[in-house]
PDB file of N, CA and C in Angstrom:
ATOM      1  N   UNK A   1     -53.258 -30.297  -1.471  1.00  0.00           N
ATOM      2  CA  UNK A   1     -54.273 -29.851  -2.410  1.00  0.00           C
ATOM      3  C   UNK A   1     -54.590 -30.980  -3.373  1.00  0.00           C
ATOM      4  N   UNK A   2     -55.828 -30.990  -4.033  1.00  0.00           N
ATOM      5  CA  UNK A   2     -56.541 -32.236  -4.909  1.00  0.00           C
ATOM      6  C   UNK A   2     -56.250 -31.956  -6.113  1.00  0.00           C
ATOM      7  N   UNK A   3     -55.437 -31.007  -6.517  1.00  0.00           N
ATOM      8  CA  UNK A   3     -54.912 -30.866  -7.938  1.00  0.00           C
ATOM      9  C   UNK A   3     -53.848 -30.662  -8.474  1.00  0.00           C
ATOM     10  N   UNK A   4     -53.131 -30.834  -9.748  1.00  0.00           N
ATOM     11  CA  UNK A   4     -51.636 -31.319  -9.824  1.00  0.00           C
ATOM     12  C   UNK A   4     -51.433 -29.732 -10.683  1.00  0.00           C
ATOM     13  N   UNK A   5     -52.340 -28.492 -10.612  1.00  0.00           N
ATOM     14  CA  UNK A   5     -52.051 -27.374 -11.285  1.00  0.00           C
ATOM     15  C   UNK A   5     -51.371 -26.649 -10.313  1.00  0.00           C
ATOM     16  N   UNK A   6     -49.665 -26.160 -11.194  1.00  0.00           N
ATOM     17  CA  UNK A   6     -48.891 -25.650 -10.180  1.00  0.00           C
ATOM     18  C   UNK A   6     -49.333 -24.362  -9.888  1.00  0.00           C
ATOM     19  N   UNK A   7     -50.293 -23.716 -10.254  1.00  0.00           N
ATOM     20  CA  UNK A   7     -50.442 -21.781 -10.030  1.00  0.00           C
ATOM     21  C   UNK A   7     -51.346 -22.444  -8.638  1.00  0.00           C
ATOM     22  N   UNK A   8     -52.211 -23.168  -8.596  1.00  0.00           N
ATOM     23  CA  UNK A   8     -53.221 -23.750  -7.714  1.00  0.00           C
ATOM     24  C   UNK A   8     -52.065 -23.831  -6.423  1.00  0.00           C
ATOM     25  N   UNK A   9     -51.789 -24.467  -6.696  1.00  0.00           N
ATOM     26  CA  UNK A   9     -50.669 -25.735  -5.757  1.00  0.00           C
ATOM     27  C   UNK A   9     -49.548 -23.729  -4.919  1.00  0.00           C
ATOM     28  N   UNK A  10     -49.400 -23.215  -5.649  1.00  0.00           N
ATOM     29  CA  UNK A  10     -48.878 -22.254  -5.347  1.00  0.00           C
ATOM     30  C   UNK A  10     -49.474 -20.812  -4.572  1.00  0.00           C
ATOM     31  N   UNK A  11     -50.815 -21.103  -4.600  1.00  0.00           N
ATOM     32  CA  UNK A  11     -51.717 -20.621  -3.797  1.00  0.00           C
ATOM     33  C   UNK A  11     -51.902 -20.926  -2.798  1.00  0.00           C
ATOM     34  N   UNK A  12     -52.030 -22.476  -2.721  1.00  0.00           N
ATOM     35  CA  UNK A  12     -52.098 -23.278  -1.559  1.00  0.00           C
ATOM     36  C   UNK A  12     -51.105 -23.091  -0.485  1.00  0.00           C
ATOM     37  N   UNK A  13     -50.092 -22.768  -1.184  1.00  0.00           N
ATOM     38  CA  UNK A  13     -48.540 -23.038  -0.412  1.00  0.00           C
ATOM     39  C   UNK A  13     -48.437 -21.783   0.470  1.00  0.00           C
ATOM     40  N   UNK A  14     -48.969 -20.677  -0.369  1.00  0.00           N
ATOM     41  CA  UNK A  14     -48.879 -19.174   0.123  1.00  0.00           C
ATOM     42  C   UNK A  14     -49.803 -18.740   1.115  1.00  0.00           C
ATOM     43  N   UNK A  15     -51.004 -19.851   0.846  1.00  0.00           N
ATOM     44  CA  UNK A  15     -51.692 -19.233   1.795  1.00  0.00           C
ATOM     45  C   UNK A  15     -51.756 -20.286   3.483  1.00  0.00           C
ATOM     46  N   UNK A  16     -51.408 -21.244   2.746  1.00  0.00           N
ATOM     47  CA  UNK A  16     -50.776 -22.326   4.259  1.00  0.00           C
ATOM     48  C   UNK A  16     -49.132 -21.414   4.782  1.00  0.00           C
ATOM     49  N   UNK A  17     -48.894 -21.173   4.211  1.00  0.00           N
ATOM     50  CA  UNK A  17     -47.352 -20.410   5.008  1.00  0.00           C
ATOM     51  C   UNK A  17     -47.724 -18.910   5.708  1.00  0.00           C
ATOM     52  N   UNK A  18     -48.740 -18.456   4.833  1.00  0.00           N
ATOM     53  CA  UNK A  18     -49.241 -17.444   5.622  1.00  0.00           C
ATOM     54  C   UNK A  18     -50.201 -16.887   6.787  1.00  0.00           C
ATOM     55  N   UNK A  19     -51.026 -17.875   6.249  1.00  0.00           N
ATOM     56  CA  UNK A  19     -52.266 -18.263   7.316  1.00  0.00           C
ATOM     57  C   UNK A  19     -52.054 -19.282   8.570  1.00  0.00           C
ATOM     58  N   UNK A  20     -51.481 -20.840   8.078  1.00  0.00           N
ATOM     59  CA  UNK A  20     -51.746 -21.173   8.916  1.00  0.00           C
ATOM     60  C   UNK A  20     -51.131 -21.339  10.175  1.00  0.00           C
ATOM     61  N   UNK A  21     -49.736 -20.815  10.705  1.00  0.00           N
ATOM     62  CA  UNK A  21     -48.745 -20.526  11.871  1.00  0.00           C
ATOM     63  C   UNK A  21     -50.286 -19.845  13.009  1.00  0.00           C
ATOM     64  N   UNK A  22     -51.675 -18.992  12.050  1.00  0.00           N
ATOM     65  CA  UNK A  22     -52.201 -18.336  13.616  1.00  0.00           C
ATOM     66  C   UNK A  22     -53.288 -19.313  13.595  1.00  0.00           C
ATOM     67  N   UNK A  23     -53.691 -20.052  13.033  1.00  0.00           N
ATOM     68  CA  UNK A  23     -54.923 -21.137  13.260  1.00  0.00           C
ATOM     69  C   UNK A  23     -55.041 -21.546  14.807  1.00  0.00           C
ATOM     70  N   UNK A  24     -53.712 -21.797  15.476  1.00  0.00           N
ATOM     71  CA  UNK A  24     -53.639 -21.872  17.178  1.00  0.00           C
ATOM     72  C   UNK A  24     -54.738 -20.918  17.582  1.00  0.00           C
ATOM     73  N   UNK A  25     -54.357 -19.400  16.989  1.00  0.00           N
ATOM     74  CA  UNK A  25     -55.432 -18.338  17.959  1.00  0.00           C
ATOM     75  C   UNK A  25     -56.874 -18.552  17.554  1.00  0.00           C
ATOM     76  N   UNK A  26     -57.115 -19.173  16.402  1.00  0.00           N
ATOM     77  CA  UNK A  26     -58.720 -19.648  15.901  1.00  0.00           C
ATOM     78  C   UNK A  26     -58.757 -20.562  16.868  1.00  0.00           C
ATOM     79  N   UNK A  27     -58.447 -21.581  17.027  1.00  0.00           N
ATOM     80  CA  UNK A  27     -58.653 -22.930  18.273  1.00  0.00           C
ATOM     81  C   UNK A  27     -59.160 -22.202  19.159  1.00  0.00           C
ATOM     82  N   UNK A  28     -57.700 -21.303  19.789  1.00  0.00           N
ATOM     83  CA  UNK A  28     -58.126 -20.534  21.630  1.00  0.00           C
ATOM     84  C   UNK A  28     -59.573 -20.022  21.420  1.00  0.00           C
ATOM     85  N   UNK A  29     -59.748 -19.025  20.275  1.00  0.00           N
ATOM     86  CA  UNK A  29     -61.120 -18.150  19.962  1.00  0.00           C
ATOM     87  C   UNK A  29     -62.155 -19.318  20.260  1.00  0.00           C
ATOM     88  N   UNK A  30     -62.375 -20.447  19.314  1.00  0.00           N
ATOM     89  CA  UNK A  30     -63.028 -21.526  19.233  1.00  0.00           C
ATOM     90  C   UNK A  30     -63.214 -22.410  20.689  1.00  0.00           C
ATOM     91  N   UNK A  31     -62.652 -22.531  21.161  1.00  0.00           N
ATOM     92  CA  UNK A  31     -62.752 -23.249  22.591  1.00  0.00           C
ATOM     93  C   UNK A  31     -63.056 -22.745  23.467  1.00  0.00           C
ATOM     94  N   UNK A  32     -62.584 -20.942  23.428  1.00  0.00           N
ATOM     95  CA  UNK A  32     -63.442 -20.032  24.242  1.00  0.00           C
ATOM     96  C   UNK A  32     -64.945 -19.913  24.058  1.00  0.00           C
ATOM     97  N   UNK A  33     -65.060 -19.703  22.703  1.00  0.00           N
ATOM     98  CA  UNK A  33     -66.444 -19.607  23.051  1.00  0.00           C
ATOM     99  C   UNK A  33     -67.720 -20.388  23.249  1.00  0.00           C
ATOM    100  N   UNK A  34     -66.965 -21.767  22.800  1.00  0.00           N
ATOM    101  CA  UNK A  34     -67.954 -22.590  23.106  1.00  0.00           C
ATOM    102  C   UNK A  34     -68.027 -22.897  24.564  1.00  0.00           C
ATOM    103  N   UNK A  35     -67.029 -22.707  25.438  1.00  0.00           N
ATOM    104  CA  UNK A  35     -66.975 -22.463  26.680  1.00  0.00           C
ATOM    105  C   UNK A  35     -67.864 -21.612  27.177  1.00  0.00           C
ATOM    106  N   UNK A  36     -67.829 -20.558  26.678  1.00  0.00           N
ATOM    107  CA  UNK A  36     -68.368 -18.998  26.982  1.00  0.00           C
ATOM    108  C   UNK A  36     -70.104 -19.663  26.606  1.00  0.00           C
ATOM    109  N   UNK A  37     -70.388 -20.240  25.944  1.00  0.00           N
ATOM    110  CA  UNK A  37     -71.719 -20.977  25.395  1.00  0.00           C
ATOM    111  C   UNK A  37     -72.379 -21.691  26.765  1.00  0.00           C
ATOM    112  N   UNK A  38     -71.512 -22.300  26.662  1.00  0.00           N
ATOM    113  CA  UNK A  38     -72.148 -23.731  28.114  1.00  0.00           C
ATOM    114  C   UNK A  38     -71.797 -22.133  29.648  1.00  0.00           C
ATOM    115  N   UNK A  39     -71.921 -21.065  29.205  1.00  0.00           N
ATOM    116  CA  UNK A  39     -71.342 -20.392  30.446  1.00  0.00           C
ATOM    117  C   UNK A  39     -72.604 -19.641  30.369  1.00  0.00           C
ATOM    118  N   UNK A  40     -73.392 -19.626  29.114  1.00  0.00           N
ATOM    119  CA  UNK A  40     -74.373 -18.723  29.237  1.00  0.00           C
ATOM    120  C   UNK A  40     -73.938 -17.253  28.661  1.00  0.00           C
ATOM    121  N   UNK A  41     -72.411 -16.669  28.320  1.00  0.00           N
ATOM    122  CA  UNK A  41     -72.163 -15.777  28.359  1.00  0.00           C
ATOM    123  C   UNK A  41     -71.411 -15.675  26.781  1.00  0.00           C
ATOM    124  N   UNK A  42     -72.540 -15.093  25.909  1.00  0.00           N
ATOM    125  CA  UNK A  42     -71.738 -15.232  24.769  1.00  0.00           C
ATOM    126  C   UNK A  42     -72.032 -13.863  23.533  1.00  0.00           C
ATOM    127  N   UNK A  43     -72.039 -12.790  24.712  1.00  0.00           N
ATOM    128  CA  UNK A  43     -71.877 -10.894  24.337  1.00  0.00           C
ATOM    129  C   UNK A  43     -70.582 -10.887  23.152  1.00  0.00           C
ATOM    130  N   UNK A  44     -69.328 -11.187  24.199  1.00  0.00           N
ATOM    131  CA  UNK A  44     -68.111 -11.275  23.510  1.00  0.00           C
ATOM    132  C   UNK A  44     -67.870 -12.147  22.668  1.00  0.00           C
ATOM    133  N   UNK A  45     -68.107 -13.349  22.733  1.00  0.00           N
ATOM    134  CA  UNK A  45     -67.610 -14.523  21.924  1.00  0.00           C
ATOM    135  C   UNK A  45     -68.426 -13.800  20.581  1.00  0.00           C
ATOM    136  N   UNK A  46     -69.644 -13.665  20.304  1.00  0.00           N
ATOM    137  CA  UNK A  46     -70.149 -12.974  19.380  1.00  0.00           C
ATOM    138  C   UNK A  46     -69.298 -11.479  18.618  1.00  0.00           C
ATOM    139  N   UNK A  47     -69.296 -11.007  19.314  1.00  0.00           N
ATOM    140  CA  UNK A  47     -68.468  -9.112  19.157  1.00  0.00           C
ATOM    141  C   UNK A  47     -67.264  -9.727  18.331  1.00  0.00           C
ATOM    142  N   UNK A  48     -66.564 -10.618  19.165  1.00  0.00           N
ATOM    143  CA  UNK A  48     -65.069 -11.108  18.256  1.00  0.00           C
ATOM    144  C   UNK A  48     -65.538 -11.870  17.454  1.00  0.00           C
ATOM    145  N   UNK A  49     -66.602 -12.284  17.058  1.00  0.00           N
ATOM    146  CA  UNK A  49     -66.824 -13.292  15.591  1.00  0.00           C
ATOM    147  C   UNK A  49     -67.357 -12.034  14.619  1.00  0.00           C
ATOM    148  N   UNK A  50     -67.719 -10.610  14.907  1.00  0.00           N
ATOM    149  CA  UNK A  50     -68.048 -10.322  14.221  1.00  0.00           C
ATOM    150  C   UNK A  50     -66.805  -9.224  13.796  1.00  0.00           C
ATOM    151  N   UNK A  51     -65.853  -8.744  14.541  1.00  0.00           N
ATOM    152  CA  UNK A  51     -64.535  -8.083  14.847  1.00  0.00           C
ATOM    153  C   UNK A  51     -63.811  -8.916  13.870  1.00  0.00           C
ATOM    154  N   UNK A  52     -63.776 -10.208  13.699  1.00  0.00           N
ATOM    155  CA  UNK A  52     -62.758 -11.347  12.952  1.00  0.00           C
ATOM    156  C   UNK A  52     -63.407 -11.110  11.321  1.00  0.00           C
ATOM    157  N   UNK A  53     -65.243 -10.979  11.227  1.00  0.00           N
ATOM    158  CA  UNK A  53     -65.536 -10.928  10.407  1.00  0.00           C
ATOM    159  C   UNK A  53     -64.855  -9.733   9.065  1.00  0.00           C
ATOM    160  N   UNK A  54     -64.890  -8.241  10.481  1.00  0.00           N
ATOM    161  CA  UNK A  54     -65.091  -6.823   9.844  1.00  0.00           C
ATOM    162  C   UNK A  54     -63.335  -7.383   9.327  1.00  0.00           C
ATOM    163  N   UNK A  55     -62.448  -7.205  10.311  1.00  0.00           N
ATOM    164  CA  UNK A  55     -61.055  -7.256  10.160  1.00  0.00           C
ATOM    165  C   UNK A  55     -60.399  -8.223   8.663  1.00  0.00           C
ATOM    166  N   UNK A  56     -60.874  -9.702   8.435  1.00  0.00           N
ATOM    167  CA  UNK A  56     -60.927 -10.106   7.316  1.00  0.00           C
ATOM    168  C   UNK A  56     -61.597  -9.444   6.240  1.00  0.00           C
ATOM    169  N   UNK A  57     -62.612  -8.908   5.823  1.00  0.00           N
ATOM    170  CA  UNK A  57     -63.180  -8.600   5.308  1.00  0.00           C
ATOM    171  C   UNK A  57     -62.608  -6.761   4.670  1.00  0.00           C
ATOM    172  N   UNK A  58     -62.605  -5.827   5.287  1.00  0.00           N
ATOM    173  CA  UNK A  58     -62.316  -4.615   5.238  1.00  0.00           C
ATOM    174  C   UNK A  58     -60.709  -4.932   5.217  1.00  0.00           C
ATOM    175  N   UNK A  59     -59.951  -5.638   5.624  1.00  0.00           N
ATOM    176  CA  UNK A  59     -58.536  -5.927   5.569  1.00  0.00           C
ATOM    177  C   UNK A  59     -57.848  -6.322   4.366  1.00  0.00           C
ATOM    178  N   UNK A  60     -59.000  -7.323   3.852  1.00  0.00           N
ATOM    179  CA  UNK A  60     -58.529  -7.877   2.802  1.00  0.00           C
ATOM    180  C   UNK A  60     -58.272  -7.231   1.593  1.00  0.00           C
ATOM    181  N   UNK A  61     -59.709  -6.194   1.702  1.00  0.00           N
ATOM    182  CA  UNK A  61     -60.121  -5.353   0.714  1.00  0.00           C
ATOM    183  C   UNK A  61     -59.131  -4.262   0.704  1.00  0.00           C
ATOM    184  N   UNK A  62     -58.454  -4.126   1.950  1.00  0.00           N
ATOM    185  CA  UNK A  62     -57.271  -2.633   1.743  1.00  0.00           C
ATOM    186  C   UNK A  62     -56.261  -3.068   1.273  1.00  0.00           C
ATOM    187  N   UNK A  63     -55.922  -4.438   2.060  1.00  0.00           N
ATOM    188  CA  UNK A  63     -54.416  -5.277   1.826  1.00  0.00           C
ATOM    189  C   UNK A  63     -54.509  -5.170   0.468  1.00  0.00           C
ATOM    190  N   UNK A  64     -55.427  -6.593  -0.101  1.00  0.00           N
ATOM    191  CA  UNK A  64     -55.000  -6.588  -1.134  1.00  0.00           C
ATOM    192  C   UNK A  64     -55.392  -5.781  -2.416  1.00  0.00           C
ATOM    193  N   UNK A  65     -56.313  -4.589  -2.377  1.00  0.00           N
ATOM    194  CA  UNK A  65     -56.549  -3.765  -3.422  1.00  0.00           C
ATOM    195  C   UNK A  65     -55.795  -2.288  -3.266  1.00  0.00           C
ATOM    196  N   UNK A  66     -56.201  -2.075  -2.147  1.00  0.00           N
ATOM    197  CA  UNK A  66     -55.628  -0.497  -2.225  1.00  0.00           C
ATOM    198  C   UNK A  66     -54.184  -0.593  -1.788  1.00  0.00           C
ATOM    199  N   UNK A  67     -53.733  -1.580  -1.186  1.00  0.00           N
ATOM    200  CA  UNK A  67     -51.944  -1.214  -1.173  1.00  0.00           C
ATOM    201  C   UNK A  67     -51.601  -2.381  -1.667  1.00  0.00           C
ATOM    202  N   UNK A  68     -52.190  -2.503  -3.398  1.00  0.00           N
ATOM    203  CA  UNK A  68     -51.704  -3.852  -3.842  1.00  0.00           C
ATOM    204  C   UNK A  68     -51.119  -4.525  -3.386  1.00  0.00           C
ATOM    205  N   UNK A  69     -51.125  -5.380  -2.227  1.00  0.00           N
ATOM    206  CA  UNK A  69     -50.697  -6.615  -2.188  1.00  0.00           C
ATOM    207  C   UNK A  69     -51.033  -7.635  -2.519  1.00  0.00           C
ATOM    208  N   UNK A  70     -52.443  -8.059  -3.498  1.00  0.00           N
ATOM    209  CA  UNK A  70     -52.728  -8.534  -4.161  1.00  0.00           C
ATOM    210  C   UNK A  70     -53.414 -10.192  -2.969  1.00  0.00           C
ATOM    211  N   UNK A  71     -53.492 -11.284  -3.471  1.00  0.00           N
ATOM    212  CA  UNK A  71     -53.463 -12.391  -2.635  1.00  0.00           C
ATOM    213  C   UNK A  71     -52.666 -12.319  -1.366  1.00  0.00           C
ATOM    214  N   UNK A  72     -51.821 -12.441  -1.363  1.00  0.00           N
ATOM    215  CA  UNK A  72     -50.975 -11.989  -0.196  1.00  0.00           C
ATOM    216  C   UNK A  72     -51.272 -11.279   0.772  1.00  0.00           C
ATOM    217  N   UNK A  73     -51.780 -10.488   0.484  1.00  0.00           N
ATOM    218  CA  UNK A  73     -52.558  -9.090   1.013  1.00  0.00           C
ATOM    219  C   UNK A  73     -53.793  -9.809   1.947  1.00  0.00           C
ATOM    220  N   UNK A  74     -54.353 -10.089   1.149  1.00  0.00           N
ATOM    221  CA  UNK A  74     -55.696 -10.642   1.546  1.00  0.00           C
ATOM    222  C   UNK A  74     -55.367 -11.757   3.070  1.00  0.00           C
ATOM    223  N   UNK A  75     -53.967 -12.744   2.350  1.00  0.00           N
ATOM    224  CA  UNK A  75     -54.181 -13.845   2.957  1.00  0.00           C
ATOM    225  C   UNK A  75     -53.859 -13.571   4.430  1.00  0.00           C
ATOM    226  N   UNK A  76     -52.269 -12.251   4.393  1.00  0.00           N
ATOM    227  CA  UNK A  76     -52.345 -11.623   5.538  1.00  0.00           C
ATOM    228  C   UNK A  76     -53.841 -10.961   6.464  1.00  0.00           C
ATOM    229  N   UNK A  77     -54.334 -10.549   5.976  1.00  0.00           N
ATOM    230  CA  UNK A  77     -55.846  -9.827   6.498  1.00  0.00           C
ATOM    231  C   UNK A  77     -56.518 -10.636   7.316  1.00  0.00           C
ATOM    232  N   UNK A  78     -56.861 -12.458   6.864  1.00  0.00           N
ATOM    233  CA  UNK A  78     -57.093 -13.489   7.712  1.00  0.00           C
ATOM    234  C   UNK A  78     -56.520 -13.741   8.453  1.00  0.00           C
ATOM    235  N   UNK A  79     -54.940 -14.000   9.033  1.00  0.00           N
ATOM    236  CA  UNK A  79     -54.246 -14.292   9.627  1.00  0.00           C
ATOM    237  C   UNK A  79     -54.608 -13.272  11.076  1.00  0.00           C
ATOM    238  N   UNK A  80     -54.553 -11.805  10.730  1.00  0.00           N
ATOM    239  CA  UNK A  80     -54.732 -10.572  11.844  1.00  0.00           C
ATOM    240  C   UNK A  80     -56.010 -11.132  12.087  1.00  0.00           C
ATOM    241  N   UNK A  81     -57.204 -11.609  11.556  1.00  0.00           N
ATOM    242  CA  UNK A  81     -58.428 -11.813  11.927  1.00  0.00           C
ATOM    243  C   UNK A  81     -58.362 -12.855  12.796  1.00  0.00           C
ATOM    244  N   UNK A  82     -57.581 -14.059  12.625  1.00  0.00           N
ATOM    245  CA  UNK A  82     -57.868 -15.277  13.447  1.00  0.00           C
ATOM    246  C   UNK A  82     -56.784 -14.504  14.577  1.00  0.00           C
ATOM    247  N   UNK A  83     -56.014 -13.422  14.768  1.00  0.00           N
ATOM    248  CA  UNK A  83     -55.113 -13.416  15.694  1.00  0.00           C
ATOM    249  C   UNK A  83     -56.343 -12.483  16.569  1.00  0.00           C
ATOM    250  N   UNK A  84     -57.206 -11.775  16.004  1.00  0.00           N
ATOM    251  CA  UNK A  84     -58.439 -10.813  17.223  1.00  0.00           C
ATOM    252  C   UNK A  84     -58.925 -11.763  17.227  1.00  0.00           C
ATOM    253  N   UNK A  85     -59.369 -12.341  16.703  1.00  0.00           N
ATOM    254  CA  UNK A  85     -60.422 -13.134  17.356  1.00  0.00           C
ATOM    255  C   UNK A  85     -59.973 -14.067  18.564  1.00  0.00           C
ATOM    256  N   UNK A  86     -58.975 -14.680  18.555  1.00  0.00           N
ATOM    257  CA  UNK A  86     -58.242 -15.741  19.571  1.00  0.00           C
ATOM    258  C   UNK A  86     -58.404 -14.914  21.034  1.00  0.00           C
ATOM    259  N   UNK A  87     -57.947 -13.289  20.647  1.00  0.00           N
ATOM    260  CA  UNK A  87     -56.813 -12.424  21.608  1.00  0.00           C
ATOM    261  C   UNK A  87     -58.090 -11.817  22.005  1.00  0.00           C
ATOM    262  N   UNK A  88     -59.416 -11.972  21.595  1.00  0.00           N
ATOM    263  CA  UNK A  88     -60.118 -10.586  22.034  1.00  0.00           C
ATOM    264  C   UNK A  88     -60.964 -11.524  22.917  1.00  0.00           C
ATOM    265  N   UNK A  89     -61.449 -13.109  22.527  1.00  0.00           N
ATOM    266  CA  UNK A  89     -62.305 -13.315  23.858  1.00  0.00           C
ATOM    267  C   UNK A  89     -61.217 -13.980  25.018  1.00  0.00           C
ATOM    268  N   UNK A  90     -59.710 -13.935  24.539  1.00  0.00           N
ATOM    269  CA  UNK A  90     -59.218 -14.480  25.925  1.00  0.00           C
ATOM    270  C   UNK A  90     -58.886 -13.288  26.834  1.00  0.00           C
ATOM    271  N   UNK A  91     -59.284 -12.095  26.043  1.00  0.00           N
ATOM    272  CA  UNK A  91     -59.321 -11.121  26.679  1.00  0.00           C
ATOM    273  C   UNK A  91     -60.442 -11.048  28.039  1.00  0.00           C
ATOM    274  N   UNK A  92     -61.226 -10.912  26.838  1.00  0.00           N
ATOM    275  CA  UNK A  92     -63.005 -11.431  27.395  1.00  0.00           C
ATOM    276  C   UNK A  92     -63.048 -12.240  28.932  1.00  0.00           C
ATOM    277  N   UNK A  93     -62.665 -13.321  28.267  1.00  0.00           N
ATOM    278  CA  UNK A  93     -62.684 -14.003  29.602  1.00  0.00           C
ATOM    279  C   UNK A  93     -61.488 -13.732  30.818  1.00  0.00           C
ATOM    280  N   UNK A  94     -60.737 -13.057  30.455  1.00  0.00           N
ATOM    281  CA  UNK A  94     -59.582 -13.017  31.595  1.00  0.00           C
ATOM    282  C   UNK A  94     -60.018 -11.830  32.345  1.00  0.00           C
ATOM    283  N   UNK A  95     -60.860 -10.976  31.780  1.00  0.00           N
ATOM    284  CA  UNK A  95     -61.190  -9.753  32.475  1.00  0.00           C
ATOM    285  C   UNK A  95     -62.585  -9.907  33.049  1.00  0.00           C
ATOM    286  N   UNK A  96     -62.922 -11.185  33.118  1.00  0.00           N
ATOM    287  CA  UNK A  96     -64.095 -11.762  34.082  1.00  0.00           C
ATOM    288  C   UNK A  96     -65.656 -11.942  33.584  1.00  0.00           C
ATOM    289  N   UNK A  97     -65.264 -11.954  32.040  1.00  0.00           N
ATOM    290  CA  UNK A  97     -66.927 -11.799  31.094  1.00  0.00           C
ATOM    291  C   UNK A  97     -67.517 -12.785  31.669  1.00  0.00           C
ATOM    292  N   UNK A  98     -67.398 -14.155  32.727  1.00  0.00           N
ATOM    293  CA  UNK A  98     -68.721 -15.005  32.744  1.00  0.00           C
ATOM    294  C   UNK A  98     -68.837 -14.233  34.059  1.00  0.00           C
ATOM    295  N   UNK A  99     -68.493 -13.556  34.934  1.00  0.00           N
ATOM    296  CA  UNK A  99     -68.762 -13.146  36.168  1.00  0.00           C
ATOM    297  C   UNK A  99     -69.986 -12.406  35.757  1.00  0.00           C
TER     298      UNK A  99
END
């Protein structure tokens, strides 16, 4: 991080320990679909960008407000998002979406 403020620096830390272990399943998601792009076939690759969207988004908002978990909450909510999104077009494609 670009700043020497420890609450900052402690955000950073929480949300790299939390988040980033699934960034792998953002890659797979990411390489699928640009695959799925040059394939012509991009129903699913879309559905899971917008599945990653709802799941971060509505996740974050339960995590961290309604069962206070506060940041944490939230940062978990992204993590499940980059894990559908990875898992739902290698789904996609394993069950024959460019066929």
């Amino acid at each position: 991080l670009f700043t020497s403020d420890p609450q900052a620096q402690a955000v950073g830390i929480t949300y790299l320990l939390t988040v980033g272990p699934f960034y792998g399943f953002f890659g797979l998601g990411l390489a699928l679909y640009f695959a799925s792009q040059g394939a012509g076939r991009l129903g699913w690759p879309l559905a899971a960008g917008f599945l990653r969207l709802l799941v971060a988004a509505a996740g974050g908002w339960i995590a961290g407000y309604w069962l206070g978990w506060g940041l944490w909450g939230i940062f978990a909510a992204m993590a499940a998002a980059l894990i559908v999104f990875g898992l739902t077009i290698a789904a996609a494609v394993r069950a024959g979406a460019w066929r």
